[in-house]
C-alpha atoms as a PDB file:
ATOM      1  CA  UNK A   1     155.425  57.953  -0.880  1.00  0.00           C
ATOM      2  CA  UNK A   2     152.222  57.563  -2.497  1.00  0.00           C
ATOM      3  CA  UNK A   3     148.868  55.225  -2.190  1.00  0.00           C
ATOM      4  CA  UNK A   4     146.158  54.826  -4.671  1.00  0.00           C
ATOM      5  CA  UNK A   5     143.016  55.691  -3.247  1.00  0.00           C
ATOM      6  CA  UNK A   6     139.701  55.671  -4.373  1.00  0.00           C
ATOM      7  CA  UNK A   7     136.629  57.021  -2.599  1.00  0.00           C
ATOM      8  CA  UNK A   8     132.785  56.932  -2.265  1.00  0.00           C
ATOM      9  CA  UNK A   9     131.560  59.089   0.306  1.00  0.00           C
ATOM     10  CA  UNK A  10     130.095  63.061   0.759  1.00  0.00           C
ATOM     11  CA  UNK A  11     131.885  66.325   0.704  1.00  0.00           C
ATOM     12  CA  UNK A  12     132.713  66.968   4.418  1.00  0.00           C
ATOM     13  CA  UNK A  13     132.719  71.164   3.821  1.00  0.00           C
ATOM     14  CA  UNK A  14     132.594  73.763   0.925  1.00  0.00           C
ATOM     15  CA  UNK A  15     135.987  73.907  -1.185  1.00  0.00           C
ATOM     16  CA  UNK A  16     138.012  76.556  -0.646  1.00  0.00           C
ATOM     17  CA  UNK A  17     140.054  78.149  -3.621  1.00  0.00           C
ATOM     18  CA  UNK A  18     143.431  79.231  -3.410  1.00  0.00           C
ATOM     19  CA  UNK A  19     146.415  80.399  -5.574  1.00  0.00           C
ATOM     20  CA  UNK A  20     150.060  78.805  -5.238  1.00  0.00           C
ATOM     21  CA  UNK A  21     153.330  81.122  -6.242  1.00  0.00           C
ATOM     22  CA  UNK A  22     155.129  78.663  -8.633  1.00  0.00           C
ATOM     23  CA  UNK A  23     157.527  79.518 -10.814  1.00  0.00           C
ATOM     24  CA  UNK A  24     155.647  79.515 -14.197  1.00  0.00           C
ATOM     25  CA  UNK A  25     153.080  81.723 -12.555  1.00  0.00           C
ATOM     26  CA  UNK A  26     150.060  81.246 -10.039  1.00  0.00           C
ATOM     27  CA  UNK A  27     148.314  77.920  -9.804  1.00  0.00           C
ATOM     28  CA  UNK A  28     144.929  77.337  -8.420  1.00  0.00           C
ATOM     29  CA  UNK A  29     144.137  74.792  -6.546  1.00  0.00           C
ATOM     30  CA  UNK A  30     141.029  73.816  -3.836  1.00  0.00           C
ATOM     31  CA  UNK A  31     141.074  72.475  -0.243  1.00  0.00           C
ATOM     32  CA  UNK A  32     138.399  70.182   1.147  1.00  0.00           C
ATOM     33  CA  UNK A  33     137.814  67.660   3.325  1.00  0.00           C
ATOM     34  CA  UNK A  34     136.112  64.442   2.112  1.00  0.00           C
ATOM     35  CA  UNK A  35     133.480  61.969   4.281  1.00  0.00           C
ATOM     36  CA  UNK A  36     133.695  58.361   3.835  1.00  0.00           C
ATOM     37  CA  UNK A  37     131.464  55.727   6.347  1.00  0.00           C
ATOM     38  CA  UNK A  38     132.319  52.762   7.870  1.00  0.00           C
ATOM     39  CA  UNK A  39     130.922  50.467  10.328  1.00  0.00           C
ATOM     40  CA  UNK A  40     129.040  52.925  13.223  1.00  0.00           C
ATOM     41  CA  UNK A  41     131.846  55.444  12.117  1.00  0.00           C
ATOM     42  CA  UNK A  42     132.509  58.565   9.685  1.00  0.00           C
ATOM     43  CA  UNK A  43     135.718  59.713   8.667  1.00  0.00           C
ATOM     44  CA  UNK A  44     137.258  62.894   7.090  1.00  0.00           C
ATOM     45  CA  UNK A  45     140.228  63.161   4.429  1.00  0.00           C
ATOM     46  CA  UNK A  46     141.825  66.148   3.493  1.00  0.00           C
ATOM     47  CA  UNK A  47     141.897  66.994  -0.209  1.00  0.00           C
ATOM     48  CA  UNK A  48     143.833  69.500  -2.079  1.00  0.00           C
ATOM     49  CA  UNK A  49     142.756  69.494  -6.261  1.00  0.00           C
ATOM     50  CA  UNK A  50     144.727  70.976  -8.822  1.00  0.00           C
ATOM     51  CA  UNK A  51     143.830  73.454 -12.350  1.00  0.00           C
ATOM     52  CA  UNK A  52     140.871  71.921 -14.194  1.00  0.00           C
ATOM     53  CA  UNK A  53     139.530  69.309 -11.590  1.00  0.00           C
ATOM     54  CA  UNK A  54     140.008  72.110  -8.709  1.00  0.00           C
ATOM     55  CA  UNK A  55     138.030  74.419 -10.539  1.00  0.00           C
ATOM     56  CA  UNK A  56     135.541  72.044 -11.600  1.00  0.00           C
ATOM     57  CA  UNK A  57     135.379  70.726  -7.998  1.00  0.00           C
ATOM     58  CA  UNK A  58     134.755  74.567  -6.604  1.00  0.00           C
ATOM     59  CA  UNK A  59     132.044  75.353  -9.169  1.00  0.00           C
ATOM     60  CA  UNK A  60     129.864  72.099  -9.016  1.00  0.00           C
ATOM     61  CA  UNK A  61     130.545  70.327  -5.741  1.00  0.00           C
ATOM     62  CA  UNK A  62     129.132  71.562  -1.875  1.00  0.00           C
ATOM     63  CA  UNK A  63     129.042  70.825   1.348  1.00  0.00           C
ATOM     64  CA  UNK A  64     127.463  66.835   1.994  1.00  0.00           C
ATOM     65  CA  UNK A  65     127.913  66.327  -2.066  1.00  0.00           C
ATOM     66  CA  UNK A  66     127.613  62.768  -3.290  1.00  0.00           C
ATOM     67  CA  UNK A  67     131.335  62.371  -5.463  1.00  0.00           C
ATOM     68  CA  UNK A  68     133.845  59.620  -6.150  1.00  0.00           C
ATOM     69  CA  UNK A  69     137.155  60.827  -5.839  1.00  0.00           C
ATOM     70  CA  UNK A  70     140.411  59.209  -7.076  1.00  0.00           C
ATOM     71  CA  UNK A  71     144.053  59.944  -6.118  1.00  0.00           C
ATOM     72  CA  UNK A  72     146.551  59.583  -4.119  1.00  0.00           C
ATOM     73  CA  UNK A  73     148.094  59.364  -0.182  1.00  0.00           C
ATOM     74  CA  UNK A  74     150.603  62.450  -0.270  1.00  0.00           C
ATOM     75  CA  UNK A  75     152.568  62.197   3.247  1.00  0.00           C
ATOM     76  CA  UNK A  76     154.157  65.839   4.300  1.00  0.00           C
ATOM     77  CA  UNK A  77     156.197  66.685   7.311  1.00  0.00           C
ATOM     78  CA  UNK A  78     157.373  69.855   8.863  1.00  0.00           C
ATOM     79  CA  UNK A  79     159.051  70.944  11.860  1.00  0.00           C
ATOM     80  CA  UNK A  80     157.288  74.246  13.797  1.00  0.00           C
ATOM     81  CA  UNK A  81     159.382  76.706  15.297  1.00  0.00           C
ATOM     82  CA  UNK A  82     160.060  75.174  18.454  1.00  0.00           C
ATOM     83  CA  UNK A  83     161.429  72.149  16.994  1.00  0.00           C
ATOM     84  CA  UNK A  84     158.297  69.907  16.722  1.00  0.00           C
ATOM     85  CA  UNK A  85     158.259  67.810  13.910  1.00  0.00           C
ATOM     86  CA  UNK A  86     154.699  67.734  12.354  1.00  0.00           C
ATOM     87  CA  UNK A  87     153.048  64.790   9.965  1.00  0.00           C
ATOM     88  CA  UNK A  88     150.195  65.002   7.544  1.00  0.00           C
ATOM     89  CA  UNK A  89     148.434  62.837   5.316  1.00  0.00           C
ATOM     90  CA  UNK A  90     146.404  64.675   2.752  1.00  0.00           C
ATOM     91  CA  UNK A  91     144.402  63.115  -1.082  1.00  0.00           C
ATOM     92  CA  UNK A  92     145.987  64.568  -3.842  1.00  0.00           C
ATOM     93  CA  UNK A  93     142.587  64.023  -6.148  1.00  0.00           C
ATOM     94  CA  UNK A  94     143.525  63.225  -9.555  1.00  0.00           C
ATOM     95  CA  UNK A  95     139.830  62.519 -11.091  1.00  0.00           C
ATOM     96  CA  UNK A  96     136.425  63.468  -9.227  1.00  0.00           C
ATOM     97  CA  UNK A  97     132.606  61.730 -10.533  1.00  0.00           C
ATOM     98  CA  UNK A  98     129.396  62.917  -9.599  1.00  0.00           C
ATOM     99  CA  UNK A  99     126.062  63.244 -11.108  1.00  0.00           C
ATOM    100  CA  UNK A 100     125.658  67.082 -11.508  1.00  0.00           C
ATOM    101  CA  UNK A 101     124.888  67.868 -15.009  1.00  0.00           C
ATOM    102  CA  UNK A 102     127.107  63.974 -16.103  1.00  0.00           C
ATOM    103  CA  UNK A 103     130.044  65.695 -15.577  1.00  0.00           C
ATOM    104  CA  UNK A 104     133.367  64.003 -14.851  1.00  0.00           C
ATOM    105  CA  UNK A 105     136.985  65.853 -14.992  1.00  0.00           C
ATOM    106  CA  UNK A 106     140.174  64.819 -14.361  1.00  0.00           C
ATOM    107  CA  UNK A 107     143.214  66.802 -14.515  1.00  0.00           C
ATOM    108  CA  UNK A 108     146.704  64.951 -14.159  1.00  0.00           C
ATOM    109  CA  UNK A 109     148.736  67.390 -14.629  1.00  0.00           C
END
């Protein structure tokens, strides 16, 4: 299942870059979490970014960034090894905006 989303907000922590074992070869991607206000309130989203826009993300973006990120809900689930069924909700980010240098990448691949 997947939701639109589009947020204003801050970087919540430094990427972090990665590699994923596919079968056409490795494929980078970055991990962050994402800090959007609300009334008296903050609130964190995790992100995972794929090829150009993870790689553009890592290199220009920090921690408590100004960015506008687009993408999507994408709900996971897992059970552990003692049987417990697990739920996440992370933002696949499709485009990213900020003002460093007037960039602005999107990779929808």
């Amino acid at each position: 299942m997947k939701d639109y989303v589009l947020f204003i907000g801050n970087m919540g922590n430094d990427p972090k870059i990665s590699l994923k074992p596919t079968k056409k070869g490795d494929k980078e991607f970055v991990s962050f979490s994402f800090m959007t206000y609300g009334n008296n309130f903050r609130k964190f989203h995790p992100c995972v970014a794929w090829g150009v826009t993870a790689r553009t993300i890592f290199q220009y973006l920090k921690k408590g960034d100004f960015a506008v990120i687009e993408g999507f809900h994408m709900y996971n689930d897992w059970t552990d090894k003692q049987g417990t069924k697990h739920y996440t909700t992370d933002i696949t980010v499709i485009k990213v905006y900020f003002d460093k240098k007037g960039k602005e990448i999107s990779d929808e691949s």
